[in-house]
PDB file of N, CA and C in Angstrom:
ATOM      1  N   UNK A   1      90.013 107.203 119.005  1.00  0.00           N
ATOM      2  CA  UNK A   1      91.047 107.189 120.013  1.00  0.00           C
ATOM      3  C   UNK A   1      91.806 108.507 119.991  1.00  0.00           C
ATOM      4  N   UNK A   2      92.064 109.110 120.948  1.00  0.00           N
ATOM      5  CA  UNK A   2      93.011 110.147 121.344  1.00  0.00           C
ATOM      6  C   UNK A   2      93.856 109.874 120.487  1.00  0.00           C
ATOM      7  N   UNK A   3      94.511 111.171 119.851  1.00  0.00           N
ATOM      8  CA  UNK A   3      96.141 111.014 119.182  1.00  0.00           C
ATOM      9  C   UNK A   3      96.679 110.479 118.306  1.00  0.00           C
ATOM     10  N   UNK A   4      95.705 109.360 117.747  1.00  0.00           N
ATOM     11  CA  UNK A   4      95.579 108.173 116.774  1.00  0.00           C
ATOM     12  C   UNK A   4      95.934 109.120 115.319  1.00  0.00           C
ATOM     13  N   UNK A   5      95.054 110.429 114.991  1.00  0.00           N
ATOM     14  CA  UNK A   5      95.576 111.080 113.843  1.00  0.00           C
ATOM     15  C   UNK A   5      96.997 111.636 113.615  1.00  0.00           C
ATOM     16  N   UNK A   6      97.483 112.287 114.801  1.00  0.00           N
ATOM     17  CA  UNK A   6      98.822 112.162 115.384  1.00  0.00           C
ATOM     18  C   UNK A   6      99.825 111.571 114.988  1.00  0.00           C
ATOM     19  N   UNK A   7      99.483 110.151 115.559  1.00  0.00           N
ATOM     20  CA  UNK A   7     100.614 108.978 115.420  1.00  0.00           C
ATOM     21  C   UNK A   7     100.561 108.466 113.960  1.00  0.00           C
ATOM     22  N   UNK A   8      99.578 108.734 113.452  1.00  0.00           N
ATOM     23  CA  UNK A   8      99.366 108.475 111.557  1.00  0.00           C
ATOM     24  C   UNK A   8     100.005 108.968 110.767  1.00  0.00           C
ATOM     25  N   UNK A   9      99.820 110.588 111.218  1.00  0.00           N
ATOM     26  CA  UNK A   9     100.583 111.851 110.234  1.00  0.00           C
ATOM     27  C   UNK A   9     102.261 111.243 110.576  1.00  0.00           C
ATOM     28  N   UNK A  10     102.655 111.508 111.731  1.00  0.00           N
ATOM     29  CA  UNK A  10     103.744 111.581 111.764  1.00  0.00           C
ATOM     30  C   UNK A  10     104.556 110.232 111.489  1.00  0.00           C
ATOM     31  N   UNK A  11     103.635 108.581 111.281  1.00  0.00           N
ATOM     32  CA  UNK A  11     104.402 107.510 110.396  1.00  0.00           C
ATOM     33  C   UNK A  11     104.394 108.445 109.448  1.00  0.00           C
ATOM     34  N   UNK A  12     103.382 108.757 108.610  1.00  0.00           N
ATOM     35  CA  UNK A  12     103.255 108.888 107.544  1.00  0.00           C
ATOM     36  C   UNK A  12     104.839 110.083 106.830  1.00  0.00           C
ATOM     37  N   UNK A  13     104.862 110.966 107.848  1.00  0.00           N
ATOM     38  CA  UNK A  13     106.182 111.971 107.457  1.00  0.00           C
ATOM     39  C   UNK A  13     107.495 111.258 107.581  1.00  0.00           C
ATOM     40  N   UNK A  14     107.758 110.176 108.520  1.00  0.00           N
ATOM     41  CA  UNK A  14     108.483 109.278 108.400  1.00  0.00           C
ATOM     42  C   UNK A  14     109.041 108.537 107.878  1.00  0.00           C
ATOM     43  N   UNK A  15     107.816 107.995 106.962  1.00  0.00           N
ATOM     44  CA  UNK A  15     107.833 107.226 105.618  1.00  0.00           C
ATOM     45  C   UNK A  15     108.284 107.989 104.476  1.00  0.00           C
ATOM     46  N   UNK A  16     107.617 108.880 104.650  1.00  0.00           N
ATOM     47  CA  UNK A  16     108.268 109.801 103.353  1.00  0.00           C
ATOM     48  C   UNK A  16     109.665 110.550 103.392  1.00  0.00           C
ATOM     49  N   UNK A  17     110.270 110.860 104.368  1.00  0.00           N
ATOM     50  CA  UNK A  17     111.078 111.119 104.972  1.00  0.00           C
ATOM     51  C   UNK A  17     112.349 110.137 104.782  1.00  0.00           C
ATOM     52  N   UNK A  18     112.113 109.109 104.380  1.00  0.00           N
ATOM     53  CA  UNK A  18     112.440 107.780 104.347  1.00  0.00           C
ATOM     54  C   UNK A  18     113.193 107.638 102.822  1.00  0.00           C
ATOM     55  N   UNK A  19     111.353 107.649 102.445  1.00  0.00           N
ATOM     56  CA  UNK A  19     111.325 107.412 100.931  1.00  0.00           C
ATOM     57  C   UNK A  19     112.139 108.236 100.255  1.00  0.00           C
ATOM     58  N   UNK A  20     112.672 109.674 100.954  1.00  0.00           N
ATOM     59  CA  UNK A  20     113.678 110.816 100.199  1.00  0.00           C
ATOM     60  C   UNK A  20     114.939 111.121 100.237  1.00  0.00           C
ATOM     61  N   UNK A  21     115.134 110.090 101.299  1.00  0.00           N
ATOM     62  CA  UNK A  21     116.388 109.741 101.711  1.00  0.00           C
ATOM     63  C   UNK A  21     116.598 108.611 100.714  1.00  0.00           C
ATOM     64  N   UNK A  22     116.259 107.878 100.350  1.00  0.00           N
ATOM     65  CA  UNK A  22     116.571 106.570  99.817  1.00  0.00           C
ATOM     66  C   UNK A  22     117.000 107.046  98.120  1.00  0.00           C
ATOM     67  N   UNK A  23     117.899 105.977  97.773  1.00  0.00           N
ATOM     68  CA  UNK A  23     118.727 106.055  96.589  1.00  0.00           C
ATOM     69  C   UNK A  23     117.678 106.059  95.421  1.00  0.00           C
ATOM     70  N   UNK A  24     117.758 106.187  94.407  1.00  0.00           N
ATOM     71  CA  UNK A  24     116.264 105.752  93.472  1.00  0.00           C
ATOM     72  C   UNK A  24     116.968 104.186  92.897  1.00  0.00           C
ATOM     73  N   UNK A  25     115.972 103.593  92.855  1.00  0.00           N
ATOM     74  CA  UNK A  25     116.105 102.164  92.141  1.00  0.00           C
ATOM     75  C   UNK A  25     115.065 101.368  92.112  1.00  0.00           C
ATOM     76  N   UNK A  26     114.903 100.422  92.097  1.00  0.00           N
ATOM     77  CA  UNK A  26     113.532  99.439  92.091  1.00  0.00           C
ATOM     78  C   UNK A  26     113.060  98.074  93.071  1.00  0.00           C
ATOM     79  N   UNK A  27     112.353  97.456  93.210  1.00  0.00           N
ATOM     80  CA  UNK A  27     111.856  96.380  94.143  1.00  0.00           C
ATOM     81  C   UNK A  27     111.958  94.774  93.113  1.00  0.00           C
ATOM     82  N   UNK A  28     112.560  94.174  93.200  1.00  0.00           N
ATOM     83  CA  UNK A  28     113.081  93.361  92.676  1.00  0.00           C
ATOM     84  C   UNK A  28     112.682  92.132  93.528  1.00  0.00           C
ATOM     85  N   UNK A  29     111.446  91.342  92.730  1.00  0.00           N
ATOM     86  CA  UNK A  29     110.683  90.081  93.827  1.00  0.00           C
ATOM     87  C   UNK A  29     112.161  88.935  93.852  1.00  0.00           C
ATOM     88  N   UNK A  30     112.271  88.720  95.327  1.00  0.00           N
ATOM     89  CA  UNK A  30     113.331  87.544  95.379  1.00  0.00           C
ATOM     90  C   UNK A  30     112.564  85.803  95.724  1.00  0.00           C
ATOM     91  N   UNK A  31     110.838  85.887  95.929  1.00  0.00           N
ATOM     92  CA  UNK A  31     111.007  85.044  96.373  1.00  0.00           C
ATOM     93  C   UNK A  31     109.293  85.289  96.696  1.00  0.00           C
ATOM     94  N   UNK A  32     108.648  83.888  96.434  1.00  0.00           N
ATOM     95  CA  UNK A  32     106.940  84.300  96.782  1.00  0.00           C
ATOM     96  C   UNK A  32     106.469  82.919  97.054  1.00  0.00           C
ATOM     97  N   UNK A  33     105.966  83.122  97.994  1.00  0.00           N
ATOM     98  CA  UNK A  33     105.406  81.542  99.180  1.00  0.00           C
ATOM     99  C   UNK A  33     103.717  81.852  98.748  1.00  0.00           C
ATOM    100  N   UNK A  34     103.472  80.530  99.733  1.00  0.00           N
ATOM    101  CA  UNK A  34     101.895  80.664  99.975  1.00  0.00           C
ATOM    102  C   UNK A  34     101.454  80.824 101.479  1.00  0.00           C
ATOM    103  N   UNK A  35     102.691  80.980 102.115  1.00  0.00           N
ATOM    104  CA  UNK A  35     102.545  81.013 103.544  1.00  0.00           C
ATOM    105  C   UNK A  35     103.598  81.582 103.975  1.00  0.00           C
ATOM    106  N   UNK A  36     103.244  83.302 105.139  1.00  0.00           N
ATOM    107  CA  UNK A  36     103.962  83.793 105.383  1.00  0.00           C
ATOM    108  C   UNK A  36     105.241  83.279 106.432  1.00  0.00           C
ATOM    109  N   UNK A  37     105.063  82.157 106.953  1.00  0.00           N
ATOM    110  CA  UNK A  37     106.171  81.546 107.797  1.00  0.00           C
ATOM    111  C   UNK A  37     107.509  81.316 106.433  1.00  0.00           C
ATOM    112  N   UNK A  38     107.139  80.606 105.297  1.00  0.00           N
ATOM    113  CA  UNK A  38     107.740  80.227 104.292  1.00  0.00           C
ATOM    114  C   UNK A  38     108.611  81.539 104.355  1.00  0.00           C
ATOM    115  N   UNK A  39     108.306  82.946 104.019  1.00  0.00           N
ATOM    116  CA  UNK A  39     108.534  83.958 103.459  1.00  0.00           C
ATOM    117  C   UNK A  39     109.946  84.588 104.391  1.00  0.00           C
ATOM    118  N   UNK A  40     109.279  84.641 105.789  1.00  0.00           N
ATOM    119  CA  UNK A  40     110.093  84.937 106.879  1.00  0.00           C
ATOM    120  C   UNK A  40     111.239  83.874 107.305  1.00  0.00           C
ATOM    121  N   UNK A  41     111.165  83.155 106.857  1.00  0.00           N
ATOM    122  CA  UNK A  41     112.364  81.824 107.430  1.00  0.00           C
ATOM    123  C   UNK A  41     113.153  82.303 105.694  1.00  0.00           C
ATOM    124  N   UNK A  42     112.762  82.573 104.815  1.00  0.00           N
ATOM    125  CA  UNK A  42     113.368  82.857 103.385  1.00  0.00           C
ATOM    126  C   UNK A  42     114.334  84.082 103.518  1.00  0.00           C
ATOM    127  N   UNK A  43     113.458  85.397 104.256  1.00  0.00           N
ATOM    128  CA  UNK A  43     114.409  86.123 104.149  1.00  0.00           C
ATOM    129  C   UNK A  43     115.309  86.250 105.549  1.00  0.00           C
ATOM    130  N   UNK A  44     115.267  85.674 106.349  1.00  0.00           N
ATOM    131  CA  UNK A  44     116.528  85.295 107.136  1.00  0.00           C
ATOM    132  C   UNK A  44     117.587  84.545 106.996  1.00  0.00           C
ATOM    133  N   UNK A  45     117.419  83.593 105.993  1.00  0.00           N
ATOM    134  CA  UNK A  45     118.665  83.034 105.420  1.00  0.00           C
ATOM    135  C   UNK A  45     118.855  84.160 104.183  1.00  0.00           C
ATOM    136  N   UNK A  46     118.054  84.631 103.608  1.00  0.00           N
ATOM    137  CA  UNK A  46     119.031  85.969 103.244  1.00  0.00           C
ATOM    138  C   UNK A  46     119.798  86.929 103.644  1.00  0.00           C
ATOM    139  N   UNK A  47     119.145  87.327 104.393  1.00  0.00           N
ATOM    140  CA  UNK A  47     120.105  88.480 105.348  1.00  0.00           C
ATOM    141  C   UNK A  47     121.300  87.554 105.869  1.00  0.00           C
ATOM    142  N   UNK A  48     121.655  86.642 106.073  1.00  0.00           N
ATOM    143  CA  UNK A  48     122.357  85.284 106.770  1.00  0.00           C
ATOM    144  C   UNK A  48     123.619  85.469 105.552  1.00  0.00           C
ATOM    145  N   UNK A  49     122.540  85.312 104.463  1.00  0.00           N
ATOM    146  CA  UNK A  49     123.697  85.118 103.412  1.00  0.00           C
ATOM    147  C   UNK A  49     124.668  86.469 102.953  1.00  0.00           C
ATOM    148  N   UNK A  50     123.470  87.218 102.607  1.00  0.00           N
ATOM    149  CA  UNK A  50     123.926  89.124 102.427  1.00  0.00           C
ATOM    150  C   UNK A  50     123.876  89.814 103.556  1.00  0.00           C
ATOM    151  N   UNK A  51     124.994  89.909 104.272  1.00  0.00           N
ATOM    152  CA  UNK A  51     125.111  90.695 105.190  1.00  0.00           C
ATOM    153  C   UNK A  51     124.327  92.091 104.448  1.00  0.00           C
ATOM    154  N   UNK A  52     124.857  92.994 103.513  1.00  0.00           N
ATOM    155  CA  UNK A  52     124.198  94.040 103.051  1.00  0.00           C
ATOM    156  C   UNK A  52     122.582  94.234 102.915  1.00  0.00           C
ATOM    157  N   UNK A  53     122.262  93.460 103.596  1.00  0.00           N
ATOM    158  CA  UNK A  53     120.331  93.489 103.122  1.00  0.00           C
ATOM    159  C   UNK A  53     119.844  93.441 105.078  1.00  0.00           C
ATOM    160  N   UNK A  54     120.659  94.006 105.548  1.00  0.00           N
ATOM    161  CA  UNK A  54     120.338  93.659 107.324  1.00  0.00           C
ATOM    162  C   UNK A  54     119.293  94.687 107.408  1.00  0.00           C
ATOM    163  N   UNK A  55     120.136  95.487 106.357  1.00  0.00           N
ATOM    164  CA  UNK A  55     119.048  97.321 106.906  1.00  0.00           C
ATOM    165  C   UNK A  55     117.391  96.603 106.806  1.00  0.00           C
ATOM    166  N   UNK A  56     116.105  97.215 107.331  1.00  0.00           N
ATOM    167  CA  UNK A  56     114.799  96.551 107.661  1.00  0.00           C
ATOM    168  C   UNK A  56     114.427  97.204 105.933  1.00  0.00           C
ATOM    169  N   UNK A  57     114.926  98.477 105.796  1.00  0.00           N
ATOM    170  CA  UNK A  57     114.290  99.383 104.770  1.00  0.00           C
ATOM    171  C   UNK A  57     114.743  99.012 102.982  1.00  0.00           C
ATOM    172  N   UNK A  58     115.308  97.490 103.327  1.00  0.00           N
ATOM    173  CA  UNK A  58     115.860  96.800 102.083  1.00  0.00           C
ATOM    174  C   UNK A  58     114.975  95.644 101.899  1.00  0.00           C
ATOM    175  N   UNK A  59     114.560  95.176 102.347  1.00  0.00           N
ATOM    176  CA  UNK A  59     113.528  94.480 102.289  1.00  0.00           C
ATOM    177  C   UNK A  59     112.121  95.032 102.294  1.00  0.00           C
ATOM    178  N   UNK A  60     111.349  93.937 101.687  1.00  0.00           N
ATOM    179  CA  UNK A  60     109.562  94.773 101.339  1.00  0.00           C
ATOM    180  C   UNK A  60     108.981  93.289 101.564  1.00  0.00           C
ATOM    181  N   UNK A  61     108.041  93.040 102.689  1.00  0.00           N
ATOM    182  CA  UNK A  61     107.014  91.993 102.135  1.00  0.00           C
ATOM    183  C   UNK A  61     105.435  92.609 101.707  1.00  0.00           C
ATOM    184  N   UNK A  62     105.404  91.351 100.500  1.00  0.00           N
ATOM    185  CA  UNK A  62     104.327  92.023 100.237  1.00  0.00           C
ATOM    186  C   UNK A  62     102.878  90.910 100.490  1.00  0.00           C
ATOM    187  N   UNK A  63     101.602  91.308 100.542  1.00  0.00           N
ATOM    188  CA  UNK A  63     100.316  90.192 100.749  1.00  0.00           C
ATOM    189  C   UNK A  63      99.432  90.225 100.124  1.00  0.00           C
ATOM    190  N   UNK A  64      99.079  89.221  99.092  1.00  0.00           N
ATOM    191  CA  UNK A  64      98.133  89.358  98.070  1.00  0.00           C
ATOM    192  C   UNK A  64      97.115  88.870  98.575  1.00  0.00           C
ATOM    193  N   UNK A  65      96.270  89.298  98.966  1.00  0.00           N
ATOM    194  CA  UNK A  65      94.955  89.046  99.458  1.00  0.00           C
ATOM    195  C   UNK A  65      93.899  88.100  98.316  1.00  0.00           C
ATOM    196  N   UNK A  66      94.215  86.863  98.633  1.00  0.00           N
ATOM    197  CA  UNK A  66      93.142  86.110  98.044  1.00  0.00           C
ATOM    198  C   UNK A  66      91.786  85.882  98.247  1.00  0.00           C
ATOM    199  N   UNK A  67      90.868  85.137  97.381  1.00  0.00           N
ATOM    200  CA  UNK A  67      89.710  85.457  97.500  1.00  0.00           C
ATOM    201  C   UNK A  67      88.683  84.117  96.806  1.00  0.00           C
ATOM    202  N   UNK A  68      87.625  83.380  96.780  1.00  0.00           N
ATOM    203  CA  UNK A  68      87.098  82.742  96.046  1.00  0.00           C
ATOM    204  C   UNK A  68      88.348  81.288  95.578  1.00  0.00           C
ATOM    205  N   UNK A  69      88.844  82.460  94.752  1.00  0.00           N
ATOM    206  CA  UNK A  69      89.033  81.241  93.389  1.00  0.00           C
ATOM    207  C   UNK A  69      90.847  81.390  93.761  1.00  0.00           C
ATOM    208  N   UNK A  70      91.241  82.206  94.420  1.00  0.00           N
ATOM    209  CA  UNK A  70      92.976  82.633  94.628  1.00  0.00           C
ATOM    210  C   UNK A  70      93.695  82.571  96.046  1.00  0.00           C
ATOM    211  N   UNK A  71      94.073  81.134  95.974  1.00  0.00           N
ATOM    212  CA  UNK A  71      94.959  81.647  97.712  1.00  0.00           C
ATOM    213  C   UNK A  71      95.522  83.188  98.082  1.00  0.00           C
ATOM    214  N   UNK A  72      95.736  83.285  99.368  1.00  0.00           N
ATOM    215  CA  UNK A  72      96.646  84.584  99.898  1.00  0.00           C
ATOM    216  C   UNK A  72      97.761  83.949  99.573  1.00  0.00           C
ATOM    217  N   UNK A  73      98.653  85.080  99.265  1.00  0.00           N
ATOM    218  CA  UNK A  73     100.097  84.709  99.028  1.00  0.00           C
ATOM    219  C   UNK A  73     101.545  85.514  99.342  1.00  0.00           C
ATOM    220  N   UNK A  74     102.320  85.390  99.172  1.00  0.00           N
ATOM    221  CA  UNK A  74     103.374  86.139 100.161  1.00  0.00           C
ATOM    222  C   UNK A  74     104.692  86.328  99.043  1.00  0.00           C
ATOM    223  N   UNK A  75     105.244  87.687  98.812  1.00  0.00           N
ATOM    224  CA  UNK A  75     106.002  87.812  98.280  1.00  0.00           C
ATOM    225  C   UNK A  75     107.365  88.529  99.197  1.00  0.00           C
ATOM    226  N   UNK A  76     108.663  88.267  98.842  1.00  0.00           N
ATOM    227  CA  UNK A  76     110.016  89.004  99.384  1.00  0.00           C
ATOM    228  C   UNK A  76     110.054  89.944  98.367  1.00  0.00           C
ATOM    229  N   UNK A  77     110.386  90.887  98.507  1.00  0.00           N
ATOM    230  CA  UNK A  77     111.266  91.986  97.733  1.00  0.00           C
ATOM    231  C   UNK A  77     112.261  92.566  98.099  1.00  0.00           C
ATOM    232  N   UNK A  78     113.945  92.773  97.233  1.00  0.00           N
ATOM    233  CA  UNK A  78     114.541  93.886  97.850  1.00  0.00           C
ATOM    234  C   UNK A  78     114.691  94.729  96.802  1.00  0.00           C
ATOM    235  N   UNK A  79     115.244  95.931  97.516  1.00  0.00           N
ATOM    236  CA  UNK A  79     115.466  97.114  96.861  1.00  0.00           C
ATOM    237  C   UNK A  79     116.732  97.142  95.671  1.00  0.00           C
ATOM    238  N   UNK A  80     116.664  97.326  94.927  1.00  0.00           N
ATOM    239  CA  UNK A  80     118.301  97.501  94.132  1.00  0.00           C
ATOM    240  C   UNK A  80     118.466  99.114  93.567  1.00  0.00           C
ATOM    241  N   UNK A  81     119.278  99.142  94.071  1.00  0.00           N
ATOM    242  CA  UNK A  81     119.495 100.696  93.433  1.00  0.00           C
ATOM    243  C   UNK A  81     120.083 100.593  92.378  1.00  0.00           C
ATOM    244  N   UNK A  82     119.614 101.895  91.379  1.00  0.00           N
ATOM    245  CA  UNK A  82     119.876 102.185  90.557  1.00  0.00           C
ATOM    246  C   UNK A  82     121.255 102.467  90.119  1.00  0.00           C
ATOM    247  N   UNK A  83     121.807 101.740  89.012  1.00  0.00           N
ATOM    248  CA  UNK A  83     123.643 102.023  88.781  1.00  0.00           C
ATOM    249  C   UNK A  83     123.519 103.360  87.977  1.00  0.00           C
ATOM    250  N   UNK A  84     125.034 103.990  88.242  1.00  0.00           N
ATOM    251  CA  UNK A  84     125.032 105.140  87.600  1.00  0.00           C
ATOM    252  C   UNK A  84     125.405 105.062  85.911  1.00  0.00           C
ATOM    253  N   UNK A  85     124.597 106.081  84.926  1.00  0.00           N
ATOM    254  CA  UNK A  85     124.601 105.585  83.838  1.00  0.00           C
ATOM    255  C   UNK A  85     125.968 105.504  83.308  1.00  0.00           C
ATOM    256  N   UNK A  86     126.279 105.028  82.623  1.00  0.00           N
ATOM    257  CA  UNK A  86     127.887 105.009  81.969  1.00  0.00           C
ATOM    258  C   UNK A  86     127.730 105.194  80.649  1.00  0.00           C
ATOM    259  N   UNK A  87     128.314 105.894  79.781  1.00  0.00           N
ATOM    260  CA  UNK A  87     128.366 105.944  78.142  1.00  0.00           C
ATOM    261  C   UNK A  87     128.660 105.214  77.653  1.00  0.00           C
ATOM    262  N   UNK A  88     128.135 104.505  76.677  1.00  0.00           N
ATOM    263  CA  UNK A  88     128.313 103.306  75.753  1.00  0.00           C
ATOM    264  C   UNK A  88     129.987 104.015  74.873  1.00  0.00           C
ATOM    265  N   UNK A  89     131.174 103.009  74.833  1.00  0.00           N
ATOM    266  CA  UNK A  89     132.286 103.129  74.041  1.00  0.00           C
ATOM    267  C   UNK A  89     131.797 102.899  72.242  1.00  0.00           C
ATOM    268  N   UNK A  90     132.537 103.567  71.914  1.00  0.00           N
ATOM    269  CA  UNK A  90     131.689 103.540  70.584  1.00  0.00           C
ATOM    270  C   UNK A  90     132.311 101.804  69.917  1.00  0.00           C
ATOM    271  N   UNK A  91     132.783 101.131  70.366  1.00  0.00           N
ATOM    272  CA  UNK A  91     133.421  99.506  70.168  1.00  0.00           C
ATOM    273  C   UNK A  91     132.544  98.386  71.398  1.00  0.00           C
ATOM    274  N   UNK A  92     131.384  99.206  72.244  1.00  0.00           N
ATOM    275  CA  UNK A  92     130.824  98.158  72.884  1.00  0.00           C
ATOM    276  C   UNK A  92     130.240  97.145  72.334  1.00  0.00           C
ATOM    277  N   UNK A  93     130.257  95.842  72.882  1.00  0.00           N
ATOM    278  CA  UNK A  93     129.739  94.627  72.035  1.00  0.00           C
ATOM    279  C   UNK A  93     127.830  95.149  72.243  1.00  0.00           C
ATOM    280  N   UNK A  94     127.869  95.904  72.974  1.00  0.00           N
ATOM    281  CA  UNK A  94     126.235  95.919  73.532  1.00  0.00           C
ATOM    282  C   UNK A  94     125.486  96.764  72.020  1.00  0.00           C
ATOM    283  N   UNK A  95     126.562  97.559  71.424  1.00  0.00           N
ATOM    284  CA  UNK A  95     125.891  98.461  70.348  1.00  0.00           C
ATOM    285  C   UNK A  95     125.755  97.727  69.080  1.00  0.00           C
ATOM    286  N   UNK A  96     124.581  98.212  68.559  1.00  0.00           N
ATOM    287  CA  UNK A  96     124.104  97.171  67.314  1.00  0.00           C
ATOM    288  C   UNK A  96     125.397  97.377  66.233  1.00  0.00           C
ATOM    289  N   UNK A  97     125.524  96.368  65.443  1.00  0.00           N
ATOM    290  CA  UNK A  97     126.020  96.134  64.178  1.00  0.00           C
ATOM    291  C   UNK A  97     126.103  97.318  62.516  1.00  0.00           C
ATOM    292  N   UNK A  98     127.081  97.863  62.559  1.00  0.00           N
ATOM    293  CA  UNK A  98     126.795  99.069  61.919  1.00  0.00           C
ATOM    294  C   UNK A  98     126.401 100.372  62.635  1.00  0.00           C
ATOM    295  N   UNK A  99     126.409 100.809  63.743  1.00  0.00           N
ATOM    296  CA  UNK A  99     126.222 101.773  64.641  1.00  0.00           C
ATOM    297  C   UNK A  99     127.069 102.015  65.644  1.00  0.00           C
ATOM    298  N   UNK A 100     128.177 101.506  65.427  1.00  0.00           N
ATOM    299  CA  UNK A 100     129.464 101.465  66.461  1.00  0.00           C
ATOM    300  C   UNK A 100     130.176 102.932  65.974  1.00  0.00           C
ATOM    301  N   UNK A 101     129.879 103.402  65.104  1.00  0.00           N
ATOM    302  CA  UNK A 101     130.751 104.471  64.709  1.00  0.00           C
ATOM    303  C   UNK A 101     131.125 104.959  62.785  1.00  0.00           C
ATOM    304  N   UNK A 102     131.806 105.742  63.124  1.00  0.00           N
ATOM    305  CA  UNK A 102     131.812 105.831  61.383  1.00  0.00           C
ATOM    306  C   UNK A 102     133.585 105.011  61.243  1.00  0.00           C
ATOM    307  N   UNK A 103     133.906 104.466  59.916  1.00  0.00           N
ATOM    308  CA  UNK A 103     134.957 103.498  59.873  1.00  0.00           C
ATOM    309  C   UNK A 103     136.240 104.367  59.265  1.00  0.00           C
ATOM    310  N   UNK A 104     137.359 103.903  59.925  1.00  0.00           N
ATOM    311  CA  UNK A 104     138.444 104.953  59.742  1.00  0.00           C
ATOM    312  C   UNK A 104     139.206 104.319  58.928  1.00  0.00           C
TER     313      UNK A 104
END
């Protein structure tokens, strides 16, 4: 087809374009059906619930292509960005026992 390489490249710069704009963080499964109706009625009462998840580019579905012995199956994902690191206080409960510091 005419233009078809075209319209490829330029999703494709789009996407990436996208992808570099976006915060760094990870895909975090909220939710996995066996049927994509399940999936789509799931994440509309999400967005319903989290206004913050409206953006399209916060959400990910994903499709596991089954085969033989494995239904197809349907997963939600959203994005969570990454928190900024914070320094552990040398009195955090999070730091092991004996490594909080030297004793005054």
């Amino acid at each position: 087809m005419p233009g078809q390489r075209k319209r490829k490249r330029s999703r494709e710069r789009e996407f990436r374009r996208a992808e570099a704009a976006r915060a760094t963080g990870r895909w975090e499964r909220v939710f996995h059906a066996a049927s994509a109706a399940e999936c789509r009625q799931y994440a509309i009462r999400l967005v319903e619930e989290r206004p913050e998840l409206a953006d399209p580019a916060l959400l990910r579905y994903d499709m596991f292509c089954g085969r033989l012995e494995h239904p197809t199956t349907y997963a939600l994902s959203v994005f969570v960005p990454d928190s900024p690191a914070v320094p552990d206080s040398p009195a955090s409960p999070e730091s092991p026992a004996g490594l909080a510091g030297p004793a005054s």
